[in-house]
Protein backbone atom coordinates (compact mmCIF):
# COMPACT_ATOMS: atom_id res chain seq x y z
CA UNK A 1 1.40 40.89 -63.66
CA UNK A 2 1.39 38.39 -66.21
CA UNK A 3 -1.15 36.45 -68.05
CA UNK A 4 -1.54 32.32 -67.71
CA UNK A 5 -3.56 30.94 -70.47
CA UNK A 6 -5.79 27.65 -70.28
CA UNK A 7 -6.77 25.59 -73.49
CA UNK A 8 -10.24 24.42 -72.05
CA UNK A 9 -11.45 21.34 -73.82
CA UNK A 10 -15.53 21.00 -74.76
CA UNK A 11 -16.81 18.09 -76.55
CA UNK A 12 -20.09 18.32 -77.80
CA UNK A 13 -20.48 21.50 -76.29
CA UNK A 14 -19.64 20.34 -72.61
CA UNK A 15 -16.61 21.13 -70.51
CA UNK A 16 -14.20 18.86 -69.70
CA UNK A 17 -13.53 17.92 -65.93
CA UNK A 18 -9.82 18.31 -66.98
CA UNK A 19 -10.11 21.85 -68.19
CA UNK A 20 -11.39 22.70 -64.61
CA UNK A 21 -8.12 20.73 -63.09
CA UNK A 22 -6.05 23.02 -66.08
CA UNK A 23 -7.50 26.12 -64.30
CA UNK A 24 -7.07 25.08 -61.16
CA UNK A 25 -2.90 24.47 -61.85
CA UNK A 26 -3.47 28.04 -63.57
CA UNK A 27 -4.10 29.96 -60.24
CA UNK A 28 -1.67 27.84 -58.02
CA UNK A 29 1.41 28.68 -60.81
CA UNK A 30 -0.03 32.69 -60.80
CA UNK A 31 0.33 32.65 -57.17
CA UNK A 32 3.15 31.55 -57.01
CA UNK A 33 4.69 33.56 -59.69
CA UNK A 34 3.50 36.98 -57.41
CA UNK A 35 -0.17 37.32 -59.10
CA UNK A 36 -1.10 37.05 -62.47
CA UNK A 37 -4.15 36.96 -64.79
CA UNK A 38 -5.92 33.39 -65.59
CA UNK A 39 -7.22 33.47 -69.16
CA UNK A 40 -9.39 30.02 -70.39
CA UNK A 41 -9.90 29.81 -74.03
CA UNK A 42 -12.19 27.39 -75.41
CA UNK A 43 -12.83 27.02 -79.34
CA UNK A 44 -16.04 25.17 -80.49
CA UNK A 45 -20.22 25.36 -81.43
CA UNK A 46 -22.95 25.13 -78.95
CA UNK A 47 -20.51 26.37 -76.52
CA UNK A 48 -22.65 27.97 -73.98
CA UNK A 49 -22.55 25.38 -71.49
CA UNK A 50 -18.69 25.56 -71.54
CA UNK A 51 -18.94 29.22 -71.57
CA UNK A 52 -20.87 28.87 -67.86
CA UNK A 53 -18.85 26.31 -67.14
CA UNK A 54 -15.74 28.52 -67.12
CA UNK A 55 -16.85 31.58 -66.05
CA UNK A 56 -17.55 29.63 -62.65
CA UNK A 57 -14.45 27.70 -62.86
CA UNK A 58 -12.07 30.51 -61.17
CA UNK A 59 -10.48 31.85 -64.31
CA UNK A 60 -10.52 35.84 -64.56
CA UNK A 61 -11.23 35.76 -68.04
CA UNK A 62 -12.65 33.33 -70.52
CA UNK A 63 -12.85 33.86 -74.23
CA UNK A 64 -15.03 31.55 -76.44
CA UNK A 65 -13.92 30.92 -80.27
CA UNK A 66 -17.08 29.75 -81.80
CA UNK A 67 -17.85 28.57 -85.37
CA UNK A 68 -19.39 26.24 -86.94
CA UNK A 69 -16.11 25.25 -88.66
CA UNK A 70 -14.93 24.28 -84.96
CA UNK A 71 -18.30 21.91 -84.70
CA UNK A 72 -16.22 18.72 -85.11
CA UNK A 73 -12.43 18.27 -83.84
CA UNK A 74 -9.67 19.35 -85.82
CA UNK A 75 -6.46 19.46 -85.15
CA UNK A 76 -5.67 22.30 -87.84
CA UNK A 77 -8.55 24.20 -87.38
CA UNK A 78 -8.05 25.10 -83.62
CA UNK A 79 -4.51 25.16 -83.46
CA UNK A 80 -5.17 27.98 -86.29
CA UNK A 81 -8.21 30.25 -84.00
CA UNK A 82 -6.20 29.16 -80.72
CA UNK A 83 -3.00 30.37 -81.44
CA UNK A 84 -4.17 33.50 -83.51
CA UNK A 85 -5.89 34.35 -79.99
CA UNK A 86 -2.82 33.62 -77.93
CA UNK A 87 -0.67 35.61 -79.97
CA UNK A 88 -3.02 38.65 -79.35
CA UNK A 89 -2.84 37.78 -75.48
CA UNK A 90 1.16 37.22 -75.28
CA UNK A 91 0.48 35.20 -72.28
CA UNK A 92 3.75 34.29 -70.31
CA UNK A 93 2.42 30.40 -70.11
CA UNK A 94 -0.10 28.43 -71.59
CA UNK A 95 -1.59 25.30 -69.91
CA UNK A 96 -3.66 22.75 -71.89
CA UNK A 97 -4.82 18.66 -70.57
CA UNK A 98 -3.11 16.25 -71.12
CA UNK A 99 -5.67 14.53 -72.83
CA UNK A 100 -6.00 12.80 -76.08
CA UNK A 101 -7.17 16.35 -78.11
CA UNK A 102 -4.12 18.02 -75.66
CA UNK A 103 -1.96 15.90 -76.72
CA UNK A 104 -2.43 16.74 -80.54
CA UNK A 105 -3.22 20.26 -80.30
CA UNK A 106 -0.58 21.37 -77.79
CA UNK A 107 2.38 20.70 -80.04
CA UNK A 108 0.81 22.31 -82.78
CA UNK A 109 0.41 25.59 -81.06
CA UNK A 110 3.90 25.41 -79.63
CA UNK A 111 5.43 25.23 -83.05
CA UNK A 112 2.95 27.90 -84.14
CA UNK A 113 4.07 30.31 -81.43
CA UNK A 114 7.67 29.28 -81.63
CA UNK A 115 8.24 27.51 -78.03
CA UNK A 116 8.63 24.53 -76.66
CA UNK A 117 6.26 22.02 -74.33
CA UNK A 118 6.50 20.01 -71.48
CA UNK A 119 4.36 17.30 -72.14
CA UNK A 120 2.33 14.78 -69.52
CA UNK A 121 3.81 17.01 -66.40
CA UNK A 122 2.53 16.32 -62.54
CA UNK A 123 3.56 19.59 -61.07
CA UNK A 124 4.91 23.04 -61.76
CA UNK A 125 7.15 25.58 -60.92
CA UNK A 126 7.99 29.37 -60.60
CA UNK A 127 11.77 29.97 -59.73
CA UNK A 128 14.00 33.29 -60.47
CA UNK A 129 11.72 34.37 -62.93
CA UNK A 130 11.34 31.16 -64.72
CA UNK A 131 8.58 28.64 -65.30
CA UNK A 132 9.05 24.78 -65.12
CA UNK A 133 7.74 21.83 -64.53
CA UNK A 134 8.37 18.23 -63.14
CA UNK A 135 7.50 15.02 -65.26
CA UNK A 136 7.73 11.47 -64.92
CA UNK A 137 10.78 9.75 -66.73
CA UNK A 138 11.74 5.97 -67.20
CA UNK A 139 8.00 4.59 -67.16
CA UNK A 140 7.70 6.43 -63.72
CA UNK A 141 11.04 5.48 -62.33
CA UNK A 142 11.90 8.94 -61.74
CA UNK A 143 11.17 12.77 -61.99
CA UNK A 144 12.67 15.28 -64.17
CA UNK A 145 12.26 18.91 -63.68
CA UNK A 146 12.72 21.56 -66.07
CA UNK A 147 12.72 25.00 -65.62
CA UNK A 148 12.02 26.91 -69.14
CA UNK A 149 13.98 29.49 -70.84
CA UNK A 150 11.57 30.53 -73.56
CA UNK A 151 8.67 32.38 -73.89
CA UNK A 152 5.83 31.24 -73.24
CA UNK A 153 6.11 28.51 -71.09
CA UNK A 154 4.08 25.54 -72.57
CA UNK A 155 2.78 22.35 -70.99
CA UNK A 156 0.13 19.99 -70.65
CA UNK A 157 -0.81 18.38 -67.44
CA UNK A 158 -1.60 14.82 -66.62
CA UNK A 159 -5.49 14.28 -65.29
CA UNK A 160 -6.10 14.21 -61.35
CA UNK A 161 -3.05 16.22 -60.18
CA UNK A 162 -4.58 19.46 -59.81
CA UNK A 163 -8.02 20.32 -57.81
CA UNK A 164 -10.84 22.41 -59.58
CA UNK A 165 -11.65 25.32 -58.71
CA UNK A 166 -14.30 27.98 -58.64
CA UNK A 167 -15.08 31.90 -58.55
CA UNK A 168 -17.39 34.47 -58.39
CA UNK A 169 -17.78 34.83 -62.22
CA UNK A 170 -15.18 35.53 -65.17
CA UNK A 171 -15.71 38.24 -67.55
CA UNK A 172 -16.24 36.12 -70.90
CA UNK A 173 -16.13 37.48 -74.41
CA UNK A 174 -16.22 36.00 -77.77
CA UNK A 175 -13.67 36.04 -80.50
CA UNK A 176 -14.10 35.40 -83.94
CA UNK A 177 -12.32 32.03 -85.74
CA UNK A 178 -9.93 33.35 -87.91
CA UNK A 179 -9.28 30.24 -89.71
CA UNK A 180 -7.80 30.01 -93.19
CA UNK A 181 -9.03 27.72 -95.72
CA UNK A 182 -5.60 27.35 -97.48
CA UNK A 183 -3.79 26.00 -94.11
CA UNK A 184 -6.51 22.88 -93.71
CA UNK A 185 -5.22 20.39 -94.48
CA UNK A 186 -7.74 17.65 -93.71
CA UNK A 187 -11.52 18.35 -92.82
CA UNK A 188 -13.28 16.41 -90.18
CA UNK A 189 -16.63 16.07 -91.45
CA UNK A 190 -18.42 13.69 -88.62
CA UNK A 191 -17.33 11.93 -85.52
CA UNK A 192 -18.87 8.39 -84.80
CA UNK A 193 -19.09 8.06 -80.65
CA UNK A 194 -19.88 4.79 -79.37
CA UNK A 195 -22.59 4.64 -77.06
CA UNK A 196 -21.55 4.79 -73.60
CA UNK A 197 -22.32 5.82 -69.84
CA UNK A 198 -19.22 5.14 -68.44
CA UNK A 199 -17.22 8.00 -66.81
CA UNK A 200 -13.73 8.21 -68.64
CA UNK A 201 -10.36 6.39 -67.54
CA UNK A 202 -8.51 9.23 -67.23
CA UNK A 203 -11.32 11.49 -65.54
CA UNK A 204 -11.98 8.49 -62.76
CA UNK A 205 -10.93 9.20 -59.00
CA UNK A 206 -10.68 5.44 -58.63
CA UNK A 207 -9.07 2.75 -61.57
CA UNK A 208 -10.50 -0.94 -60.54
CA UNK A 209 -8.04 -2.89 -63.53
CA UNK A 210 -7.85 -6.33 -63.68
CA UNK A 211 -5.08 -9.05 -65.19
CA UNK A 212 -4.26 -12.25 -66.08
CA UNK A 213 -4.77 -13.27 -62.67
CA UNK A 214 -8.18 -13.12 -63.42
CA UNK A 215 -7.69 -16.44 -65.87
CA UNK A 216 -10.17 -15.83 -68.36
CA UNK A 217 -12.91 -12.88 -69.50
CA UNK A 218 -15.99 -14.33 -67.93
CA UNK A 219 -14.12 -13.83 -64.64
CA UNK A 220 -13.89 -9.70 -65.56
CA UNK A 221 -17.06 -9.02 -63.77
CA UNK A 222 -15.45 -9.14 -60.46
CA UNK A 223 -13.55 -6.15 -61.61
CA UNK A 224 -16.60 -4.66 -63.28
CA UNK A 225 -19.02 -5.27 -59.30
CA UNK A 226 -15.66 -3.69 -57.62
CA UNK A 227 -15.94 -0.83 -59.65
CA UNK A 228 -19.56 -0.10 -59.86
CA UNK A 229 -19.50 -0.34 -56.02
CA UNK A 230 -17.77 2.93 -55.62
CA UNK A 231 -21.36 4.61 -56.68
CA UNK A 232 -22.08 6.04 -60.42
CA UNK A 233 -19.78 8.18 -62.04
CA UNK A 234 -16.43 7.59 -59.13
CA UNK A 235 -14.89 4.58 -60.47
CA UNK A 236 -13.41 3.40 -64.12
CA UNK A 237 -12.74 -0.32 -64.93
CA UNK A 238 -9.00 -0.62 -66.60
CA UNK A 239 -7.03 -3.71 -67.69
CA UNK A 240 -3.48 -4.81 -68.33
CA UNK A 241 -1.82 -4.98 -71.95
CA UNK A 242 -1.99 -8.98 -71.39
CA UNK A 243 -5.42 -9.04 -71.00
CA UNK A 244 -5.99 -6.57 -73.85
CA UNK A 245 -3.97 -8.60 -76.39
CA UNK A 246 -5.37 -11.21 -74.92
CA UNK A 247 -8.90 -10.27 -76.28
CA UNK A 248 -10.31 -10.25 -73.05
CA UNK A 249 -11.39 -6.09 -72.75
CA UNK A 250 -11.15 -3.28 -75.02
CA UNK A 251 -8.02 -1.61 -76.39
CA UNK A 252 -9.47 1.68 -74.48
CA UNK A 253 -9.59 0.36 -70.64
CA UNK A 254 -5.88 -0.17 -71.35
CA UNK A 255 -3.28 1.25 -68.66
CA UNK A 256 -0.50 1.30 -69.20
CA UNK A 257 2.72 2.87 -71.93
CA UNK A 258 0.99 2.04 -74.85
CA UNK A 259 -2.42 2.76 -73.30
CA UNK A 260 -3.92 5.09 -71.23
CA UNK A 261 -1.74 6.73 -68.31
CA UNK A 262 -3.90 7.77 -65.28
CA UNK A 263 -3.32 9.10 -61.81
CA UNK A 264 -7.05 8.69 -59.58
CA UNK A 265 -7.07 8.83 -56.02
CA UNK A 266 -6.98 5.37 -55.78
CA UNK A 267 -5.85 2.27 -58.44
CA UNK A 268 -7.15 -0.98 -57.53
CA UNK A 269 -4.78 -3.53 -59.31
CA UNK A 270 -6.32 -7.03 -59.43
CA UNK A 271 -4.16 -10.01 -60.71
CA UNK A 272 -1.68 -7.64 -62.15
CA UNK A 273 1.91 -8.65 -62.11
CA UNK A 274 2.91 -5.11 -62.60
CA UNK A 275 5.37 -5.00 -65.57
CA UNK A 276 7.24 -2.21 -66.00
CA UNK A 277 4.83 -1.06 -69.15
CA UNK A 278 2.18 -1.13 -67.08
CA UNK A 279 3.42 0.74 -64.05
CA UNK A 280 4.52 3.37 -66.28
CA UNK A 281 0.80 4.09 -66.57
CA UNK A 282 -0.36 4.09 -62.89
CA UNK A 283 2.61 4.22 -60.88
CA UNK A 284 1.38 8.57 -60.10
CA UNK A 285 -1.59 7.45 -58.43
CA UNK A 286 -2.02 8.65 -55.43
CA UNK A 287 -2.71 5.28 -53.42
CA UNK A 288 -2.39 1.78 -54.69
CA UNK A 289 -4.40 -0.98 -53.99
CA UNK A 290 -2.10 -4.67 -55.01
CA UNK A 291 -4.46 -8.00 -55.14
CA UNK A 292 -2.31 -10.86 -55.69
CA UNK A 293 -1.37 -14.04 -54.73
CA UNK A 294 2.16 -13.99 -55.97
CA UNK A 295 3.95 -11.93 -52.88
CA UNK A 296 7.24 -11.70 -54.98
CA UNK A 297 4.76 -9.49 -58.10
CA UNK A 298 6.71 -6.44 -58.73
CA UNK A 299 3.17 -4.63 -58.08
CA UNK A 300 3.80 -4.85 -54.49
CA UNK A 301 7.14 -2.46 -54.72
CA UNK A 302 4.47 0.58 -56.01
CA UNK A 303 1.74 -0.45 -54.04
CA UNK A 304 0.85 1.62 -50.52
CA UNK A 305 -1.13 -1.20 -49.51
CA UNK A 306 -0.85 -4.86 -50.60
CA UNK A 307 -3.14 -8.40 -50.38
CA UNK A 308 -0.97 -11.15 -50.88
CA UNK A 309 -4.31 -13.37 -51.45
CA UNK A 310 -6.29 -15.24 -53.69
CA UNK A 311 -8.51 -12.57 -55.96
CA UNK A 312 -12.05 -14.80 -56.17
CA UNK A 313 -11.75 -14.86 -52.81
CA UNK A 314 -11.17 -11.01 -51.59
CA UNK A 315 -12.60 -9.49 -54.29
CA UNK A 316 -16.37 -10.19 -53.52
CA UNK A 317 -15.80 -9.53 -49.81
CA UNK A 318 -13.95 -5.80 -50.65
CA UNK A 319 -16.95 -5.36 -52.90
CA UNK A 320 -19.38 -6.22 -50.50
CA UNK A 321 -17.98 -4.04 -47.48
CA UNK A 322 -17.33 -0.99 -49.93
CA UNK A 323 -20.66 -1.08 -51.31
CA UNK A 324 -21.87 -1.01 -47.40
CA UNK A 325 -19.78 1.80 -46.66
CA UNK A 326 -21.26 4.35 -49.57
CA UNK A 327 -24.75 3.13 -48.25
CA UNK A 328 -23.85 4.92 -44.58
């Protein structure tokens, strides 16, 4: 039997919904590689949280790398106690998010244990002895599957493509940080969080984004009411690139290829043309929502269901009807 490792993610102590997804994709690639051991590895301070956190999450084992060198993010610092831990393990694969700390510490380790990575993947594989994994190529055009030759299979996965899961309890253990002062090259002293209550873009199981359709910033809060009727913590508010150059929203609602890429349950596209650029970034999602009056928009070739309408007009009325069916 072999062992599947998970690089959980913990900010601030706290698990990360998308370590639970990483665990999840863990247990469906064991089983289908004949049975296996899940391993979650999680490197931080204040970590107890994360510790219970895992042990419920369906993982066999979970092993907790805590120091107060590991208070603060760094991607030198736990790519050195990760990968000393994962070299004592010899796990066959190792899973990590694809988040924004996955997607800096994930390389890092490969290089560290000599492999290679599959980055930003949607599903995986076990085939005649082999792992792999499928990706999204040519801003979402098309697939690409890879089945790996060396050992161990790396890859991070893209939010909202896996399921959580749970268990009866993993045995967890601690593990010293063996971290060496002379490989650091940077130290991250303090991170500066804005303030905020909203759930993450990535994390969201429904993206309300709006565009230029919208004609102007003061018109955003039809987004923002479409959003917040989905309940608290459900739905994210995202924009286009236009509208982000445009000054309109912050840099961080972006979706899109130079922005954030995110696959929820359901994307709500509002006055969005649908570039290419900006497709790239939602085109996984499991069902799309097009609002446009433009029926020749490229959005509508993506979309599963499209309004070929005037936004100021069915905006309000969606909002009001899906704000009336969370109330029953």
């Amino acid at each position: 039997m072999s062992t599947i490792a998970v690089i959980a993610e913990a900010r601030a102590g706290q698990l990360k919904k998308v370590s639970l997804e990483a665990v999840g994709a863990a247990k469906e690639l064991a089983e289908t590689a004949g049975g296996g051991t899940v391993v979650a590895l999680v490197a931080g301070n204040g970590l107890d949280s994360a510790k219970q956190g895992l042990a419920a999450s369906g993982a066999d084992k979970v092993i907790a790398i805590e120091s107060g060198d590991l208070e603060n993010y760094s991607g030198s610092a736990y790519c050195e106690a990760i990968a000393t831990e994962l070299a004592k393990l010899a796990p066959a694969a190792v899973l990590a998010p694809a988040s924004a700390m996955g997607r800096d510490l994930a390389p890092r380790i490969a290089a560290k244990l000599d492999t290679g990575l599959v980055s930003d993947v949607t599903a995986l594989h076990f085939e005649d002895g082999k792992f792999g994994a499928t990706k999204p190529v040519f801003a979402g055009k098309a697939y690409k599957k890879s089945m790996f030759d060396a050992s161990p299979f790396m890859a991070t996965l893209r939010p909202n493509n896996w399921e959580p899961t749970s268990g009866d309890g993993a045995e967890v253990s601690d593990a010293p940080a063996s971290i060496s002062a002379d490989t650091l090259r940077a130290i991250v002293k303090e991170i500066v969080a804005g303030a905020s209550d909203r759930i993450p873009l990535q994390e969201a199981k429904v993206v309300v984004s709006g565009g230029r359709g919208l004609k102007g910033p003061e018109n955003f809060h039809l987004v923002e009411d479409l959003a917040a009727a989905f309940g608290p913590g459900v739905a994210a508010v995202g924009a286009s690139r236009a509208v982000v150059d445009a000054g309109w929203r912050e840099h961080r609602e972006q979706v899109g290829q130079t922005g954030k890429v995110v696959a929820p349950t359901l994307y709500i596209a509002v006055g969005i043309s649908g570039a290419i650029q900006h497709l790239a970034g939602m085109s996984t999602s499991r069902f799309i929502v097009a609002i446009n009056k433009d029926e020749n928009a490229p959005i509508f070739k993506v979309a599963d269901y499209g309004i070929v309408a005037d936004a100021f007009e069915v905006v309000p009325a969606l909002t009001e009807a899906i704000k009336a069916a969370v109330a029953h």
